[in-house]
Protein backbone atom coordinates (compact mmCIF):
# COMPACT_ATOMS: atom_id res chain seq x y z
CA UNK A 1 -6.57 14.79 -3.63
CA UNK A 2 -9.27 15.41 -0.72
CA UNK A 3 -10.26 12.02 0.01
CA UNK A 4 -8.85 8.20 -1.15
CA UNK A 5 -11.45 6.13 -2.80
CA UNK A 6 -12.37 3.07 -0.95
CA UNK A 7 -10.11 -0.34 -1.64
CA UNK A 8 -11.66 -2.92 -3.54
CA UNK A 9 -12.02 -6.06 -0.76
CA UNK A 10 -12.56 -8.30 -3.16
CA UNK A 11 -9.59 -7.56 -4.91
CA UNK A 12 -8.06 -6.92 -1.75
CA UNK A 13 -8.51 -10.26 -0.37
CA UNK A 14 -7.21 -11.87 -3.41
CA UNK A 15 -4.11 -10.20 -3.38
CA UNK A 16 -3.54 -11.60 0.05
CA UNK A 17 -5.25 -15.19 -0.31
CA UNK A 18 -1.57 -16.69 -1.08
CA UNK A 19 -0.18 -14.91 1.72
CA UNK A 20 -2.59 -15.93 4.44
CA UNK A 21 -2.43 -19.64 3.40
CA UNK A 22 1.29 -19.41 3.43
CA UNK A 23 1.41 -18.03 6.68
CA UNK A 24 -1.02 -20.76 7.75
CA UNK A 25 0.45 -23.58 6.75
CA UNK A 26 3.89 -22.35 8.06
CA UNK A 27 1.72 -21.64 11.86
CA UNK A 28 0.40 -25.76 11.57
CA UNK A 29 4.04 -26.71 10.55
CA UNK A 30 5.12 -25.22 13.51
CA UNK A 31 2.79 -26.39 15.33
CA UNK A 32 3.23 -30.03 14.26
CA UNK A 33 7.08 -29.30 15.07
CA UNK A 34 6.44 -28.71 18.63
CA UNK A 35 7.44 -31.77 20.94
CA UNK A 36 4.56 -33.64 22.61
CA UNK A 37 3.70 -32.40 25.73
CA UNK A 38 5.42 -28.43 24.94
CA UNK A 39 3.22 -28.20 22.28
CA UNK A 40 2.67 -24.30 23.35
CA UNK A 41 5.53 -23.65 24.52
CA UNK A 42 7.39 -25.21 21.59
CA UNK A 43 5.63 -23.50 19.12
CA UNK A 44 3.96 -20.44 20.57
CA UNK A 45 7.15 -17.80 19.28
CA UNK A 46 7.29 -19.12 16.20
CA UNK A 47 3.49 -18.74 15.72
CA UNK A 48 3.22 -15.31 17.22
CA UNK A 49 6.12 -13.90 14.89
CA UNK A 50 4.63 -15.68 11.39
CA UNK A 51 1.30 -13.70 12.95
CA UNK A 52 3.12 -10.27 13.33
CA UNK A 53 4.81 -10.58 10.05
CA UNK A 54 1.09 -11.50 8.23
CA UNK A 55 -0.75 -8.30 10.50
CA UNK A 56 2.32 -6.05 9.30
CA UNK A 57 1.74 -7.45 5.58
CA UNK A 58 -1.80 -7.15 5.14
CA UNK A 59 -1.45 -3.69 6.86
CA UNK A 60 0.61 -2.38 4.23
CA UNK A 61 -0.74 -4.21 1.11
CA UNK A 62 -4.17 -2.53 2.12
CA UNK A 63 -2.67 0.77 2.71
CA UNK A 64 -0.99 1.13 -0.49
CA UNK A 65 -4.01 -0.44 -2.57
CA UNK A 66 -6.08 2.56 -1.50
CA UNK A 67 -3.39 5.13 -2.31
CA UNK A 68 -2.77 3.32 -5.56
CA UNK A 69 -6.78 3.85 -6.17
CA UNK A 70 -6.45 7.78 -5.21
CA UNK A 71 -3.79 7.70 -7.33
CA UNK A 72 -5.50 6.19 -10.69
CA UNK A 73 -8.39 8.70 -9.72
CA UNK A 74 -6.22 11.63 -9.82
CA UNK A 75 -5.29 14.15 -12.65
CA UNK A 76 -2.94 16.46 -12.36
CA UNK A 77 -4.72 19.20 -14.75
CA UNK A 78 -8.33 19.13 -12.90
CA UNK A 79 -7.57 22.62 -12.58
CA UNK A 80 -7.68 24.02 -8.67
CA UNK A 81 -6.13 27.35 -10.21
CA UNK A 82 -3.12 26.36 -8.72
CA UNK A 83 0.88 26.29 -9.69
CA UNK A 84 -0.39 23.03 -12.46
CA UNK A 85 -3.24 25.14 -14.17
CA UNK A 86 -0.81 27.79 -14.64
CA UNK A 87 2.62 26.60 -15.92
CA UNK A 88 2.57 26.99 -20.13
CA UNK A 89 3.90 29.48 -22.14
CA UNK A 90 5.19 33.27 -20.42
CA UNK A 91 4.30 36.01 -21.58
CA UNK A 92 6.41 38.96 -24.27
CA UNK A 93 10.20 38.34 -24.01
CA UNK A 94 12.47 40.87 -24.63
CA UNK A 95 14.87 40.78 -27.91
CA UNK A 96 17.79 39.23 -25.41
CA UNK A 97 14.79 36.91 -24.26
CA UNK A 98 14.74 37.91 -21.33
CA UNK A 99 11.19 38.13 -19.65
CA UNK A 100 10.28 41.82 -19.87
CA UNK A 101 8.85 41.41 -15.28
């Protein structure tokens, strides 16, 4: 495999739709937790983990969709010569079949 095909975005971004607007509502909840007047401060943490867990999430989910496309594109048997193209049957075997080389 030379080069991984492209992600789809669209597909991409629907994967990840539920996730985002999870991760949203938990940042306004947290948000709306904070006491008046420590508004930042009382809710800053909370909102910069839920953000580092999202970043981390749609990091990987996009990362594996385009390896899962190289791997749906790739065959095994599109012959580069190599070990694949040449496993199959050996050739004469002796009579205590043994390879004769």
């Amino acid at each position: 495999m030379d080069r991984l095909p492209p992600l789809s975005k669209e597909a991409f971004i629907e994967r990840m739709r539920s996730r985002v607007e999870q991760v949203l509502g938990s940042v306004a909840d947290a948000v709306n937790a904070a006491p008046t007047g420590r508004v930042i401060t009382g809710s800053e943490e909370k909102v910069r983990d839920l953000m580092a867990e999202l970043r981390q999430a749609v990091f990987e989910t996009a990362v594996q969709m385009r390896v899962d496309e190289g791997e749906k594109s790739f065959s095994p048997s599109a012959g580069s010569g190599g070990p694949v193209a040449q496993q199959g049957l050996a050739g004469p075997h002796a009579a205590d079949d043994q390879r004769a080389y």
